[in-house]
Protein backbone atom coordinates (compact mmCIF):
# COMPACT_ATOMS: atom_id res chain seq x y z
CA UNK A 1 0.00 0.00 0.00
CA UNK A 2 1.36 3.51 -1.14
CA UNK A 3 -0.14 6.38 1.52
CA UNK A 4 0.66 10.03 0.77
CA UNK A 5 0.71 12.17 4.29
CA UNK A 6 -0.02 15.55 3.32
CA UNK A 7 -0.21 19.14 5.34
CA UNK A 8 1.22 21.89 6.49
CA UNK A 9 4.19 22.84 8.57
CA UNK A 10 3.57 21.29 11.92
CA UNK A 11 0.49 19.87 11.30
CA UNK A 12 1.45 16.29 12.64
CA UNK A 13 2.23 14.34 9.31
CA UNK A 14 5.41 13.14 11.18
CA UNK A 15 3.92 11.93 14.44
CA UNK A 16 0.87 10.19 12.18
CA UNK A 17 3.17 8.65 10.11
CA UNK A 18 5.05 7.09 13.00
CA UNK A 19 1.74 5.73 14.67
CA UNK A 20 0.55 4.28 11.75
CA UNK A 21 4.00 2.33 11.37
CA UNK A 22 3.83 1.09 14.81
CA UNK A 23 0.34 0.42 14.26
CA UNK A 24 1.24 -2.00 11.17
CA UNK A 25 4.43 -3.79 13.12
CA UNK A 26 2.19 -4.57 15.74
CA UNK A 27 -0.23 -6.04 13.36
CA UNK A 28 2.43 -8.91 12.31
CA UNK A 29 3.17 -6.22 9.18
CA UNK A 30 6.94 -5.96 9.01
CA UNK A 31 7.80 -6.05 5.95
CA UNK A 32 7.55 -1.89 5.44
CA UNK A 33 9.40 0.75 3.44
CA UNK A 34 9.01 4.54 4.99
CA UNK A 35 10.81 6.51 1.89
CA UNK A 36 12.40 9.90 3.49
CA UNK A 37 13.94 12.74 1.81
CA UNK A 38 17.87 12.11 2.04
CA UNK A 39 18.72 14.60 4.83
CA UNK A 40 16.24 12.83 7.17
CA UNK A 41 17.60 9.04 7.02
CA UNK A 42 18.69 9.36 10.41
CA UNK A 43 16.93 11.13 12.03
CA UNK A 44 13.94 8.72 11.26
CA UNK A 45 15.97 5.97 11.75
CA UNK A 46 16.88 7.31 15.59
CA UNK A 47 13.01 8.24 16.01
CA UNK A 48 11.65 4.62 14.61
CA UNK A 49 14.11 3.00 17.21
CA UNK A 50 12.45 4.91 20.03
CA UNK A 51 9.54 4.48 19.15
CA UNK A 52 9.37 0.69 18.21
CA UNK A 53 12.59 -0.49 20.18
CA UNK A 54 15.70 -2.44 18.13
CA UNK A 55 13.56 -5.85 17.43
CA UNK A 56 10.64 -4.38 15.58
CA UNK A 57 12.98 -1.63 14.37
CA UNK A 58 13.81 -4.90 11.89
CA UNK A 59 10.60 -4.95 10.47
CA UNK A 60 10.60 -1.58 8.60
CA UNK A 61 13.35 -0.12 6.00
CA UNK A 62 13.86 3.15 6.19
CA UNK A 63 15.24 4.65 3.03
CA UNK A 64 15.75 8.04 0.87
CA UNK A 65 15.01 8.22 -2.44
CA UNK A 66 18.67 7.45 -3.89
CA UNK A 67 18.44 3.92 -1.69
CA UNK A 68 15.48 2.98 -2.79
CA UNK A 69 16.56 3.14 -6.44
CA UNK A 70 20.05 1.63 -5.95
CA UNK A 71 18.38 -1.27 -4.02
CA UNK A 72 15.71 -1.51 -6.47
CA UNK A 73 18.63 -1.29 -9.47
CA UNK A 74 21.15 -3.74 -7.39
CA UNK A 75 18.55 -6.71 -7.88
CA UNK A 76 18.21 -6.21 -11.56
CA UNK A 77 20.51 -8.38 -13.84
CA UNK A 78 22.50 -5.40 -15.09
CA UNK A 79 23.85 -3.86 -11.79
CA UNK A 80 24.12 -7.19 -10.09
CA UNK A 81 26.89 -8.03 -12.68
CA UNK A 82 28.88 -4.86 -12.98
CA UNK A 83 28.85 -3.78 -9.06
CA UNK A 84 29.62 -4.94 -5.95
């Protein structure tokens, strides 16, 4: 499932998008991507582990937009041959 969080400046899009997350992992649903702009990898990353401690942290990638494409790219028959 795709789910755009839109709004305003402090409007609570980050907070709802964290609930919903923990909502899912403690569904059984851990198989998640939460895409972030670049200059907010870790900072979600540090927030997810608070939030949903180092064991369900597992359950949930957290990547920017350059990730995603490399990992998406890395399992295709071109870049798995001609990179590391």
């Amino acid at each position: 499932m795709l789910q755009f969080i839109l709004g305003p400046a402090a409007s609570g899009k980050t907070f709802v998008t964290h609930e919903m997350i923990k909502k899912e992992i403690d569904e059984g649903n851990d198989n998640l991507i939460l895409l972030v702009p670049e200059q907010n990898t870790f900072e979600t990353e540090r927030a997810m582990l608070r939030i949903l401690g180092p064991k369900d942290l597992k359950g949930i990638d957290i990547l920017s937009f350059s990730r995603l494409a490399y990992s998406a790219l890395k399992n295709t028959t071109y870049l798995s041959k001609n990179f590391p």
